[in-house]
Protein backbone atom coordinates (compact mmCIF):
# COMPACT_ATOMS: atom_id res chain seq x y z
CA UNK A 1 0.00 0.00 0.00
CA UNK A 2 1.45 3.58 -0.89
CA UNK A 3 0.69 6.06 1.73
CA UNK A 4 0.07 9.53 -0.33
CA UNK A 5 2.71 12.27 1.25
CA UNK A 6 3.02 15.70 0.07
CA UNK A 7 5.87 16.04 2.29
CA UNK A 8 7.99 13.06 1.21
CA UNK A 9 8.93 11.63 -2.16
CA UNK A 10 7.75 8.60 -3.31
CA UNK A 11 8.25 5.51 -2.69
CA UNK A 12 6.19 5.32 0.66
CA UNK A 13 5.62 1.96 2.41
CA UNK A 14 3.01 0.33 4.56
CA UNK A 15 4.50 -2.97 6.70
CA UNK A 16 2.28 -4.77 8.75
CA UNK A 17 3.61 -6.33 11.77
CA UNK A 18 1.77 -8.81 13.24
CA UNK A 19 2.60 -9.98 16.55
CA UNK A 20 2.12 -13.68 17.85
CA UNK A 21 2.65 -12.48 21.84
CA UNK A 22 1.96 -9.07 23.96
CA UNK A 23 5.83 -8.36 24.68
CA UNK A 24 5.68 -7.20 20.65
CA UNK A 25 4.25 -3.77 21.31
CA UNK A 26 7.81 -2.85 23.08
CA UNK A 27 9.77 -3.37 19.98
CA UNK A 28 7.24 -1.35 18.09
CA UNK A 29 7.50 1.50 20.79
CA UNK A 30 11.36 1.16 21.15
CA UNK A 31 11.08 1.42 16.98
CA UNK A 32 8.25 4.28 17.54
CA UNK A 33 9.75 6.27 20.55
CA UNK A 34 12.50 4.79 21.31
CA UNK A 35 10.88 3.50 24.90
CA UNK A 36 10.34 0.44 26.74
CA UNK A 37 6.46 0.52 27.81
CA UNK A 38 5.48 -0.17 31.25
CA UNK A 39 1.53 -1.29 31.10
CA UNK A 40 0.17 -2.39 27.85
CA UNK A 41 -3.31 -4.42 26.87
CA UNK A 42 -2.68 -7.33 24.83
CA UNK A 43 -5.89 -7.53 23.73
CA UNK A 44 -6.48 -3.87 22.03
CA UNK A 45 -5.12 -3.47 18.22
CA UNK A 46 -2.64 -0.77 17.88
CA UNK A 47 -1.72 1.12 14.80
CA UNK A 48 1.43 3.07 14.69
CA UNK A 49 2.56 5.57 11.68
CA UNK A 50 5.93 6.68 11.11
CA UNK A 51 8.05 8.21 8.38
CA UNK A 52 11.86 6.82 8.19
CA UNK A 53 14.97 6.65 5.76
CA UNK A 54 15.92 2.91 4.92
CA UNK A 55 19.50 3.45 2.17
CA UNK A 56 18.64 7.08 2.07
CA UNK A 57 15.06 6.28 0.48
CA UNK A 58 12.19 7.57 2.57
CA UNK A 59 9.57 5.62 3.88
CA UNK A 60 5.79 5.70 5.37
CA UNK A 61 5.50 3.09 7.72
CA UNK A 62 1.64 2.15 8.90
CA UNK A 63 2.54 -0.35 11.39
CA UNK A 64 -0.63 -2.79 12.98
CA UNK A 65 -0.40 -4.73 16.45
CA UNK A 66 -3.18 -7.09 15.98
CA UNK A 67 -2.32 -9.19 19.32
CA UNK A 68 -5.88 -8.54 19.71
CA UNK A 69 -7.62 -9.14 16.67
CA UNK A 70 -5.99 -13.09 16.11
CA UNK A 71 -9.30 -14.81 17.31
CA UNK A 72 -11.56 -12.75 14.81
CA UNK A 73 -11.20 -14.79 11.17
CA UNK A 74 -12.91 -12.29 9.01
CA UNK A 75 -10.74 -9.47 10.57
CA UNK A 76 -7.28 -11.39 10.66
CA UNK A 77 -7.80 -12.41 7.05
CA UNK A 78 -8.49 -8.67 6.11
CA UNK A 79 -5.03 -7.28 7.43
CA UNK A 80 -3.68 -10.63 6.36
CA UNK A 81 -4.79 -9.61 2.30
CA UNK A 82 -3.87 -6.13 2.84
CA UNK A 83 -0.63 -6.06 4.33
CA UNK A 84 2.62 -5.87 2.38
CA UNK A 85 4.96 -7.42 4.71
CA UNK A 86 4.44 -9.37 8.15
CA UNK A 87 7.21 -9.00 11.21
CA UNK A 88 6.30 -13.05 12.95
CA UNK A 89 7.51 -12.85 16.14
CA UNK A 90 8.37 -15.76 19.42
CA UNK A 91 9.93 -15.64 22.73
CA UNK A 92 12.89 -16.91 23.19
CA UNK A 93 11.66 -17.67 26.85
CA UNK A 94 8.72 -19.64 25.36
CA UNK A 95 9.10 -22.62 23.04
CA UNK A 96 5.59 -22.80 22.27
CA UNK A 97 5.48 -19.42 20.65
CA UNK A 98 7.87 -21.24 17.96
CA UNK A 99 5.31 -23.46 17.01
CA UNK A 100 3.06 -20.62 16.50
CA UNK A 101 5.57 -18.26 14.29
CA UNK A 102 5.04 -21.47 12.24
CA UNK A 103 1.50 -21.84 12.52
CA UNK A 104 1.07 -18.04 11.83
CA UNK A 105 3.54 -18.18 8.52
CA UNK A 106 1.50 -21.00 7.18
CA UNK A 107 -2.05 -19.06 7.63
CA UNK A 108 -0.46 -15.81 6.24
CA UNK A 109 0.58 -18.27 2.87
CA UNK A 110 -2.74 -19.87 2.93
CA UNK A 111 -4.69 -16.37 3.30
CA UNK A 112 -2.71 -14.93 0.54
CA UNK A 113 -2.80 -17.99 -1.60
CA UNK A 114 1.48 -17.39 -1.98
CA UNK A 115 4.57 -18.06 0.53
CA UNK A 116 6.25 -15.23 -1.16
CA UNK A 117 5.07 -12.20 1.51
CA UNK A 118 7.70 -10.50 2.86
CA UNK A 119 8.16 -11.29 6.09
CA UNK A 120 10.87 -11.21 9.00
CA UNK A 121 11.18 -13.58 12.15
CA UNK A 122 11.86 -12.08 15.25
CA UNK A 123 13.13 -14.02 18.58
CA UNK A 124 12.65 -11.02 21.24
CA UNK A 125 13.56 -11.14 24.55
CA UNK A 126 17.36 -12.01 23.58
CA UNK A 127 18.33 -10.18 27.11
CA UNK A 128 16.55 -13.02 29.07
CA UNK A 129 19.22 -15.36 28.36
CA UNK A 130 19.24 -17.45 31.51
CA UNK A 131 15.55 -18.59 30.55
CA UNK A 132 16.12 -19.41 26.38
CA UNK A 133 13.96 -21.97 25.34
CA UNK A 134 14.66 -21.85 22.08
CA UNK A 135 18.51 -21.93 20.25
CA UNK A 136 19.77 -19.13 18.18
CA UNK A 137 20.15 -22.47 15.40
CA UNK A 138 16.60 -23.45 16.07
CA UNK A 139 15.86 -19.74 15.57
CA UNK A 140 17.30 -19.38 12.06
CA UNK A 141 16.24 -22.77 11.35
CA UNK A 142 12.94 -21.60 11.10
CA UNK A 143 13.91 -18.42 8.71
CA UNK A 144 15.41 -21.11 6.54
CA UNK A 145 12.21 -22.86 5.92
CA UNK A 146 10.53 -19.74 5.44
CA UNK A 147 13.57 -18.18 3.42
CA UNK A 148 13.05 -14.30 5.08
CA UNK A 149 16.13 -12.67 7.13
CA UNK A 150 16.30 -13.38 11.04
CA UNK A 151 16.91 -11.70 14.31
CA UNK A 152 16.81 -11.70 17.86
CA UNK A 153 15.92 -8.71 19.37
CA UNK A 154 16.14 -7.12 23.10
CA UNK A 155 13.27 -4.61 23.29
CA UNK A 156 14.29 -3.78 26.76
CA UNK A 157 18.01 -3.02 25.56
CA UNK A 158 16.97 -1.69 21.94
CA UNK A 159 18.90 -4.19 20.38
CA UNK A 160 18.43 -5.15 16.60
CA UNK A 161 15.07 -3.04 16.39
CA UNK A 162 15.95 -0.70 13.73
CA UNK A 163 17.40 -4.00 11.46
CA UNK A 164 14.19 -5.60 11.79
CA UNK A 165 11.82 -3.13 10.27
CA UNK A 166 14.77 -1.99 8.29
CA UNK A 167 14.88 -5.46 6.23
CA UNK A 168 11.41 -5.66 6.09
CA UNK A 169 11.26 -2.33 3.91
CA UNK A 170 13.86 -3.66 1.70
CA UNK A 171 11.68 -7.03 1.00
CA UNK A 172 8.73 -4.79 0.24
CA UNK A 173 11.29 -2.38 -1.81
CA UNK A 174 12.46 -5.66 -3.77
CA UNK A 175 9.40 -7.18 -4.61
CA UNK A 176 8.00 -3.94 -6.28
CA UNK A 177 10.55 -3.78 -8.21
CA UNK A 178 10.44 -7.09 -9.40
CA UNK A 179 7.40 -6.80 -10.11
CA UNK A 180 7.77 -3.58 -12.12
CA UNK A 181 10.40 -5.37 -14.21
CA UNK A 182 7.76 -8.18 -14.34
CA UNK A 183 5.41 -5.56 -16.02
CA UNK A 184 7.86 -4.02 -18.27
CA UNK A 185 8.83 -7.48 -19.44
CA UNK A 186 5.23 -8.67 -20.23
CA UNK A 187 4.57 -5.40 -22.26
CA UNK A 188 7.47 -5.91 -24.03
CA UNK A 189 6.48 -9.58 -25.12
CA UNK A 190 2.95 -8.41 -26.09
CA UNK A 191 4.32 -5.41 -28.41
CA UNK A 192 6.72 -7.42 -29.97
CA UNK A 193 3.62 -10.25 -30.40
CA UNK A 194 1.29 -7.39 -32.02
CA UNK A 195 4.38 -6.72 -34.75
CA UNK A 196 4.64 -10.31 -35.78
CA UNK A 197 1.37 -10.46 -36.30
CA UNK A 198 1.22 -7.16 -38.14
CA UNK A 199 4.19 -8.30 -40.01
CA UNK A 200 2.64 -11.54 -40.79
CA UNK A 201 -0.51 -9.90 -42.19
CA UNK A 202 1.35 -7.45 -44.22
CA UNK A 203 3.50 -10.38 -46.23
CA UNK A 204 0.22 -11.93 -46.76
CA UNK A 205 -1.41 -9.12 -47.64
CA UNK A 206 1.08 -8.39 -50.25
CA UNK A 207 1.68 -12.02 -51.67
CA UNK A 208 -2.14 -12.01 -52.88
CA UNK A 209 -1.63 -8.81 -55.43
């Protein structure tokens, strides 16, 4: 989705984060504000708008928490269709939330009808150490099977926030531009199509004289 600016040059970006546990919003308000919140309310959707440089190329970001929303199909499919990239997040205190980054990847495919969304997976809480459930290798494992960059992030330290959303932009950023060349590439086939034909009726049309 572009997000009109009058202010900023295109290209503008939308990413959608969704979040698979609460502890999310803090690396969207470390990202945001560049603070570690207190109090939050897992179960209210959040929408966040910001306007960053990723490789000196500006960028509208409309970021969604929808930590609340995961229970309501009709609703989780909508952001699912209308997002152009998806930030999957776990705990690396929790090896159940694994299972779920998988479970989630799998319904954002099968909502989208394609397993090539941009997306980025996230192991947060890289500062609780001393309670890791789940390996680093286990960790990038995962990113392997679903072939998108990985990190582990410390919301409470502000560590590896920026990269996150920062890779994310550049999967959205490389996609439209394949698919431009995608475009320019089909046109190209169907012009040079219209002049064989042309050509072909011409030679025929000048054999029967």
């Amino acid at each position: 989705m572009y997000v009109p600016s009058n202010c900023l040059p295109p290209p503008g970006y939308c990413c959608r984060g969704d979040w698979l546990s609460s502890p999310a919003i803090a690396i969207i308000m470390q990202f945001i504000s560049h603070r570690f919140p207190e109090d939050h309310d897992p179960t209210i959707e959040d929408a966040y708008k910001t306007q960053i440089r990723i490789d000196n190329e500006p960028a509208n970001l409309d970021i969604l928490d929808t930590a609340g929303q995961a229970e309501f199909t009709a609703m989780r499919d909508q952001y699912m269709r209308a997002g152009e990239g998806f930030i999957i997040s776990y705990s690396i205190t929790d090896r159940r939330s694994l299972q779920e980054a998988r479970q989630f990847k799998q319904l954002i495919d099968r909502v989208r009808r394609t397993a090539d969304t941009p997306v980025v997976l996230v192991g947060n809480k890289s500062d609780l150490h001393h309670l890791r459930q789940v390996s680093v290798e286990e960790g990038k494992e995962l990113a392997r099977e679903f072939h998108c960059p990985f990190f582990e992030t410390s919301a409470a330290f502000r560590l590896n926030i920026d990269e996150v959303f920062a890779a994310l932009v550049r999967q959205i950023r490389q996609r439209e531009a394949e698919s431009v060349r995608g475009s320019e590439r089909k046109t190209r086939r169907s012009h040079s199509f219209w002049s064989r034909m042309r050509f072909t009726f011409h030679r025929k049309q000048h054999s029967e004289h």
